[in-house]
Protein backbone atom coordinates (compact mmCIF):
# COMPACT_ATOMS: atom_id res chain seq x y z
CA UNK A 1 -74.42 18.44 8.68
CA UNK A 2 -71.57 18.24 6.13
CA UNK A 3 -68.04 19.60 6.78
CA UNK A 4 -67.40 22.66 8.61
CA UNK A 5 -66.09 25.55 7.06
CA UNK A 6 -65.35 27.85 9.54
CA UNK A 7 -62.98 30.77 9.21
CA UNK A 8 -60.36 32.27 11.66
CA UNK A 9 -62.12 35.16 13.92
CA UNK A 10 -62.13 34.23 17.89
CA UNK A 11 -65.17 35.31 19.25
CA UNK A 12 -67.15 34.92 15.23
CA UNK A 13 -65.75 31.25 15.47
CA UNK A 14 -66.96 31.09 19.04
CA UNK A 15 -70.74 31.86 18.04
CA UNK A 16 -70.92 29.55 14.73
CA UNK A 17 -69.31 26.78 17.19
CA UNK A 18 -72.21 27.26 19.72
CA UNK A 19 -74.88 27.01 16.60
CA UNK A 20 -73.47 23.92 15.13
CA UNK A 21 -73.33 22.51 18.85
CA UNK A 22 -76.64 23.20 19.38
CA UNK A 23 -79.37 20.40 18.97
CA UNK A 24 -82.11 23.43 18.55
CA UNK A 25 -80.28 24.96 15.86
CA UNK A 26 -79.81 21.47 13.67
CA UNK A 27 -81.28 22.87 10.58
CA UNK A 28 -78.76 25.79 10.50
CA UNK A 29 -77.20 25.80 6.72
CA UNK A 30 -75.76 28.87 6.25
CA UNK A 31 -73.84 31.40 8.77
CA UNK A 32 -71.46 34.50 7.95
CA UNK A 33 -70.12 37.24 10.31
CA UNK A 34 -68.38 39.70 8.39
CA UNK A 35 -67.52 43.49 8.69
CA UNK A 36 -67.58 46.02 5.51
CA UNK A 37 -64.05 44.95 4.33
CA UNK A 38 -63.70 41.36 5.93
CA UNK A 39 -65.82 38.28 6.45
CA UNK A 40 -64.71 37.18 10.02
CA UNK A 41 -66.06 33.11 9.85
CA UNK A 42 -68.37 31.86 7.55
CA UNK A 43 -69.96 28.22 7.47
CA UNK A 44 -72.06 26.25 5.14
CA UNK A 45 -73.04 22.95 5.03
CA UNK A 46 -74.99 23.18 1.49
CA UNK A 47 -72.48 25.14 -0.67
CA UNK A 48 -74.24 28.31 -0.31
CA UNK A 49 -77.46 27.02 -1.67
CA UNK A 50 -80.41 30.08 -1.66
CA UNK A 51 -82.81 29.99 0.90
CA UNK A 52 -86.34 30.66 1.69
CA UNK A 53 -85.66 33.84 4.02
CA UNK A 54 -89.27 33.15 5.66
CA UNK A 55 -90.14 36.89 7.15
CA UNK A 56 -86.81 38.36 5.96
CA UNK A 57 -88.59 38.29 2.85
CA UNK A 58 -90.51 41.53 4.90
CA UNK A 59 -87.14 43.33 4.70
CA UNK A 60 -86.39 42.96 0.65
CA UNK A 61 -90.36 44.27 0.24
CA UNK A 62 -89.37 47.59 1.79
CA UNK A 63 -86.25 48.25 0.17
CA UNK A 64 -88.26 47.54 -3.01
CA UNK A 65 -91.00 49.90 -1.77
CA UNK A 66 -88.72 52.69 -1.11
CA UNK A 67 -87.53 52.11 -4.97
CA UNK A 68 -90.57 52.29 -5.98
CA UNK A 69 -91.27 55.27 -4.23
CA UNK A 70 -88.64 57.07 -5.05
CA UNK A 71 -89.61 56.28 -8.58
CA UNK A 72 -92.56 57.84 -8.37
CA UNK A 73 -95.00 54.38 -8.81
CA UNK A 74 -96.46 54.86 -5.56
CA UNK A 75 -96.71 56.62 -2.60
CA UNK A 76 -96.81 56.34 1.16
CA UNK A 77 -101.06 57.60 1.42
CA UNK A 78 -101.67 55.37 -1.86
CA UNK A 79 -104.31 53.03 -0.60
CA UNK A 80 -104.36 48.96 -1.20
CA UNK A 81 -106.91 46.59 -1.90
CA UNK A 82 -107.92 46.38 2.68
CA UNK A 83 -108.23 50.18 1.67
CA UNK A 84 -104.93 50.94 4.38
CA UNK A 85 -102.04 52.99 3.10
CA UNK A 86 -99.06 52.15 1.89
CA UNK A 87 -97.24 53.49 5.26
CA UNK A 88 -100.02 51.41 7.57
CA UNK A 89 -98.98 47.95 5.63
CA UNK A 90 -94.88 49.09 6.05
CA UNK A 91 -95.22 49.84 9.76
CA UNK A 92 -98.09 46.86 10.21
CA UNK A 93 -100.46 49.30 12.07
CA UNK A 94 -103.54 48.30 9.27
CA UNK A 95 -105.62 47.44 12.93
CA UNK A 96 -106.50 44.08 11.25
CA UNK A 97 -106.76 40.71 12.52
CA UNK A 98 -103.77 38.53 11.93
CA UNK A 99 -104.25 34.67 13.01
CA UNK A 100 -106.60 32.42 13.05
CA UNK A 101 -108.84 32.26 9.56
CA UNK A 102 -106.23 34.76 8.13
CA UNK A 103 -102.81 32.69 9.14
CA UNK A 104 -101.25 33.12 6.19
CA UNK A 105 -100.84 28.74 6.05
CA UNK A 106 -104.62 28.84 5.66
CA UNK A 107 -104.73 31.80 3.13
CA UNK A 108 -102.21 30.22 0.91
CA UNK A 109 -104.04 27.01 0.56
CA UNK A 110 -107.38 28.10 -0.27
CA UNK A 111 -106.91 31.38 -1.77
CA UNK A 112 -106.43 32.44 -5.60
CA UNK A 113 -104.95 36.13 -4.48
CA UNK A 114 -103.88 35.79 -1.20
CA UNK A 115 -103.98 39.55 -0.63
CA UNK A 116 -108.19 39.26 -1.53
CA UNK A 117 -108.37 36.97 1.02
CA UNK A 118 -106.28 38.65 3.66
CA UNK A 119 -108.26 42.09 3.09
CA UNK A 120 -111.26 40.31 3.97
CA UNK A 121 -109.78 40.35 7.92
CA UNK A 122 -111.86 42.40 10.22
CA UNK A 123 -110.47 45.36 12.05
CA UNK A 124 -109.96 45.27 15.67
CA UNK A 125 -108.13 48.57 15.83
CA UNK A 126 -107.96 52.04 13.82
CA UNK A 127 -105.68 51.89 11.17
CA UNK A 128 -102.52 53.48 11.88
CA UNK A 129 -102.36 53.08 16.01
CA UNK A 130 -101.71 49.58 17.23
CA UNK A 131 -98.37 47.37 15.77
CA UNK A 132 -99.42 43.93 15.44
CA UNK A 133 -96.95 41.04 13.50
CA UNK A 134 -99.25 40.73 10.48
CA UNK A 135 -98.45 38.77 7.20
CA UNK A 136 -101.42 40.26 5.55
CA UNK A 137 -100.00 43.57 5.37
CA UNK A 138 -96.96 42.60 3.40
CA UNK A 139 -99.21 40.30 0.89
CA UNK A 140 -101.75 43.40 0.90
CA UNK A 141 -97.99 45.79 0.36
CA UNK A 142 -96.68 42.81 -2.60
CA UNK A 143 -100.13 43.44 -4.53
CA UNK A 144 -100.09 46.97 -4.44
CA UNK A 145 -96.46 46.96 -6.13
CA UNK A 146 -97.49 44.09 -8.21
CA UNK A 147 -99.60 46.16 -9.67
CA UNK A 148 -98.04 49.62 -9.77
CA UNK A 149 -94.56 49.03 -10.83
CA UNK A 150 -93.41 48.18 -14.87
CA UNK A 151 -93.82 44.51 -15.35
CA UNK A 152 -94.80 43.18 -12.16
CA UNK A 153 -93.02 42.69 -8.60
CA UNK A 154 -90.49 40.04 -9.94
CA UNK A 155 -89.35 41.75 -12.73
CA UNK A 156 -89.21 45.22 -10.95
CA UNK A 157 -87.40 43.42 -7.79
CA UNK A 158 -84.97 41.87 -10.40
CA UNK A 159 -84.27 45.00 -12.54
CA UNK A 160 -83.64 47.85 -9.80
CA UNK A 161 -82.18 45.33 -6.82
CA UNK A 162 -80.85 41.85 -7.90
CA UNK A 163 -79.34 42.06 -10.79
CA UNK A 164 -77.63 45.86 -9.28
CA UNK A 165 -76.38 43.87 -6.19
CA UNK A 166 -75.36 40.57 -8.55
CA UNK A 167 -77.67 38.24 -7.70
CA UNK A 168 -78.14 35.13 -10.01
CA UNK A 169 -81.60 33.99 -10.66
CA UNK A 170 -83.58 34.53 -7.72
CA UNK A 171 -86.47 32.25 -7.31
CA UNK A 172 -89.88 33.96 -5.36
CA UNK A 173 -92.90 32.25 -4.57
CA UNK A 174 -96.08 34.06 -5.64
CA UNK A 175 -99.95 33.04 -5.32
CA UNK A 176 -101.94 31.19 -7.97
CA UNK A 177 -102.83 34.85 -9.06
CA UNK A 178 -99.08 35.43 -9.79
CA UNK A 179 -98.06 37.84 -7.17
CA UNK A 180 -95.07 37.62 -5.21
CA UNK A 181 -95.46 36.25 -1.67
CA UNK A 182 -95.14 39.44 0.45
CA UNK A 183 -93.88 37.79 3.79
CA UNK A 184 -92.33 35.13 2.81
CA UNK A 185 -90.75 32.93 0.28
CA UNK A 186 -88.31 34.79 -1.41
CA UNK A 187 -84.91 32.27 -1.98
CA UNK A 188 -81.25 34.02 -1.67
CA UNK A 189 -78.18 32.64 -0.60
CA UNK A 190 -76.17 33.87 2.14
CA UNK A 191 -73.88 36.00 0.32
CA UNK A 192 -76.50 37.48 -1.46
CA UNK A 193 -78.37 38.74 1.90
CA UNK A 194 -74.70 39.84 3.12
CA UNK A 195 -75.09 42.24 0.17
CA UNK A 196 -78.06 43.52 0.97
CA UNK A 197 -76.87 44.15 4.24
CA UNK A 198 -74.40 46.12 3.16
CA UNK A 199 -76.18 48.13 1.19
CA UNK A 200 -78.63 49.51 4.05
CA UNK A 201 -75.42 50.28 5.99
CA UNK A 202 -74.43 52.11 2.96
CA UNK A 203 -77.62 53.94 3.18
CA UNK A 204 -78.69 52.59 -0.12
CA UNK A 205 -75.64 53.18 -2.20
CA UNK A 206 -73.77 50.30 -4.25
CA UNK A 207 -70.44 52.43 -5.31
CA UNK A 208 -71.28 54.83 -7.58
CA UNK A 209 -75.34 53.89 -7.47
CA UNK A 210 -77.85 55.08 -5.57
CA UNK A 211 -80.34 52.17 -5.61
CA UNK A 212 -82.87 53.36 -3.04
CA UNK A 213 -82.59 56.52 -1.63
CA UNK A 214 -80.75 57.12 1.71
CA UNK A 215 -83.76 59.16 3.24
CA UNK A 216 -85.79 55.82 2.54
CA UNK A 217 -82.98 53.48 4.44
CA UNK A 218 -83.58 56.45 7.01
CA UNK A 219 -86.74 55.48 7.42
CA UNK A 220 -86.71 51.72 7.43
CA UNK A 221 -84.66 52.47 10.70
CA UNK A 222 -86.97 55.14 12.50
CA UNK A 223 -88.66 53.93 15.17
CA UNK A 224 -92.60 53.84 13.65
CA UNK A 225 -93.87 51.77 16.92
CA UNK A 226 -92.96 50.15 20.37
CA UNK A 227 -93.54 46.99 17.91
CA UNK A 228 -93.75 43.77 20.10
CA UNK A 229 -94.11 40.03 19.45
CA UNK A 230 -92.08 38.28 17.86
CA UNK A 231 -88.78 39.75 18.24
CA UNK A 232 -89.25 41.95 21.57
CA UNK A 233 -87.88 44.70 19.74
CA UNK A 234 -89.45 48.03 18.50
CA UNK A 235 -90.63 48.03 14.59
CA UNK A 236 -89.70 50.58 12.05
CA UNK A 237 -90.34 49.96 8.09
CA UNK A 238 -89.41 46.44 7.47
CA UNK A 239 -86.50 46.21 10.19
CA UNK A 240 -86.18 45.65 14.44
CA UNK A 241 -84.33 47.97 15.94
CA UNK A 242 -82.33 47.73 18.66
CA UNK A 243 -81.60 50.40 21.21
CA UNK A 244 -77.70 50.99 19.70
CA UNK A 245 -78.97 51.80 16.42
CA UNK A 246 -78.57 48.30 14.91
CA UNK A 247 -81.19 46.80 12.61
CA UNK A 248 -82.72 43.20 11.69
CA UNK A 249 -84.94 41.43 9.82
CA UNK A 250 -85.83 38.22 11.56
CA UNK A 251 -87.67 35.46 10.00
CA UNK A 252 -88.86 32.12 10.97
CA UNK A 253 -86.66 29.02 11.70
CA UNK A 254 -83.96 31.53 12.53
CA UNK A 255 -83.59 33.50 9.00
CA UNK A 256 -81.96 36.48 9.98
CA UNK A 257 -80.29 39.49 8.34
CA UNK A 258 -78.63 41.85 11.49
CA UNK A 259 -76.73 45.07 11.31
CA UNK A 260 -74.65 47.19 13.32
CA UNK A 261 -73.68 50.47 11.83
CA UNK A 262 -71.28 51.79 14.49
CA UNK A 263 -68.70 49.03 13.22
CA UNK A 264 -70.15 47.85 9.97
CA UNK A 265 -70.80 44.64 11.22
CA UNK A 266 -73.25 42.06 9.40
CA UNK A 267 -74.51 38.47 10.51
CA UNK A 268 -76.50 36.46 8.35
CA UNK A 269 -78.08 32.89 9.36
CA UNK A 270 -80.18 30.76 7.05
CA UNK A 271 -81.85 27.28 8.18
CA UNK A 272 -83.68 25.05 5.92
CA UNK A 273 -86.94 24.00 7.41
CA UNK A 274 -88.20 21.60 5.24
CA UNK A 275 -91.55 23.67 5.18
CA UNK A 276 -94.48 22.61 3.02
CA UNK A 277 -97.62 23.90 3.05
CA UNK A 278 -99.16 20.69 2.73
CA UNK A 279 -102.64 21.03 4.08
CA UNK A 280 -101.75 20.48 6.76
CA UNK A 281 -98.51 22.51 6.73
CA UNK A 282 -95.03 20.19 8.18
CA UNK A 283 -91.54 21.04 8.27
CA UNK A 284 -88.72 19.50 10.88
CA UNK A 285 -87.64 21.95 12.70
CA UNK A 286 -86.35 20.70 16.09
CA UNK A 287 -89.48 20.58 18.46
CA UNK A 288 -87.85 23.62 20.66
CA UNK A 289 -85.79 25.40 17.79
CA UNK A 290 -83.41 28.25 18.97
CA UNK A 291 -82.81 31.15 16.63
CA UNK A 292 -78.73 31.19 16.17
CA UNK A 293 -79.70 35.76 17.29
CA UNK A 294 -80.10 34.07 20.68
CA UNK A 295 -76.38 32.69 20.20
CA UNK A 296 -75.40 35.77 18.80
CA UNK A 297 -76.22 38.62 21.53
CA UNK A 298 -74.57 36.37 24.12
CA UNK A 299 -71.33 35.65 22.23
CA UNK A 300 -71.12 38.07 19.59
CA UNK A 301 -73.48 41.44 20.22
CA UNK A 302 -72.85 42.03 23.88
């Protein structure tokens, strides 16, 4: 790690302090705590460098869904290429299998559309009735907006999100087909998620702009399952919900985007990995890697 920069805020200071101590937290780049009108302590050891936000990436796709449906591109019953709606891929209730021959490692190195492949996955429940953590669903949810919105996912996420918020270029991962990686793989710095945190506590309004509709944020938060593995928390549209109203997207190696509405309150955490997909896929995450949430509800949330 490089110098810390941590700013003043006791118990915000107290819970980057425990990360940075921590052995399983030792690829921990980025951290801010911040409210709607004050960071509280920050800390990077990269400068602020983007980040792949792993299964945050989950989050951004259904802020850019709602956009989309609120422009009128698609809609929740619209039907993908595994032939589940739009809703059953949001909520991941499509009733299809997840690991094994459709881990999305193993998709991504032999497939040219990744969402082909994944819609291949036999169903072990109805669609619609079972939760189950599936990275097919948002690959199967990236190529249906791929392919619906004006000039492709990218350009669409760029034109009616980043460049709104004030992103700089933000780099995204797609399959050899060119689609956008759906669960993963979308690079943004920890400012830039900060932002987007802010803007689901402001119910989808940036001042004056209304960049997805409010009833959409609405329903990001809504309970749409008891949800389950891996964060232990019940699943809405892209978001964990906790039982005080607070939201999160949580991705692997600790990526994590987590807000509380009753005080405005917004922690972000980014980790570099080292992830390649090889075959066969490496990173260096600590052999027993903690995510810096577990620091947080002990220090910070309680």
């Amino acid at each position: 790690m490089l110098g810390r920069e941590v700013v003043t805020g006791d118990r915000a200071s107290a819970f980057i302090e425990a990360v940075l101590d921590d052995p399983g937290c030792a690829r921990v780049t980025d951290l801010v705590v911040a409210t709607q009108d004050r960071v509280l302590a920050e800390y990077s050891s990269t400068g602020w460098a983007a980040r792949d936000l792993f299964s945050v990436t989950k989050t951004v796709l259904a802020i850019l869904t709602g956009i989309a449906v609120d422009a009128g591109y698609v809609a929740l019953d619209d039907r993908g290429l595994g032939e589940q709606t739009i809703r059953q891929l949001l909520t991941m209730t499509r009733g299809a299998a997840c690991g094994g021959e459709f881990d999305l490692d193993l998709v991504a190195v032999r497939a040219h559309n990744w969402a082909a492949d994944f819609a291949r996955a036999p169903h072990v429940h109805a669609p619609g009735t079972v939760f189950g953590y599936d990275n097919g669903a948002a690959q199967l949810l990236a190529e249906a907006l791929h392919r619906a919105v004006p000039g492709g996912l990218h350009d669409f996420a760029d034109r009616s999100l980043f460049r709104p918020l004030g992103f700089g270029e933000v780099p995204w991962d797609a399959d050899p087909s060119g689609t956008p990686c759906g669960p993963a793989h979308l690079h943004l710095t920890a400012g830039e998620l900060h932002r987007l945190g802010g803007l689901l506590l402001a119910g989808g309004r940036l001042e004056a702009e209304q960049l997805v509709s409010s009833g959409w944020v609405a329903s990001m938060r809504r309970r749409s399952s008891p949800g389950g593995a891996p964060e232990g928390r019940p699943y809405g549209m892209g978001l964990w919900l906790e039982p005080d109203g607070s939201f999160f997207g949580a991705g692997w190696a600790g990526q994590l985007l987590y807000c509380r509405p009753r005080d405005g309150l917004t922690l972000v955490a980014l980790s570099d990995p080292a992830f390649d997909y090889g075959p066969p896929a490496t990173d260096r995450m600590p052999p027993n890697w903690v995510a810096p949430l577990t620091h947080a509800r002990r220090l910070l949330l309680a």
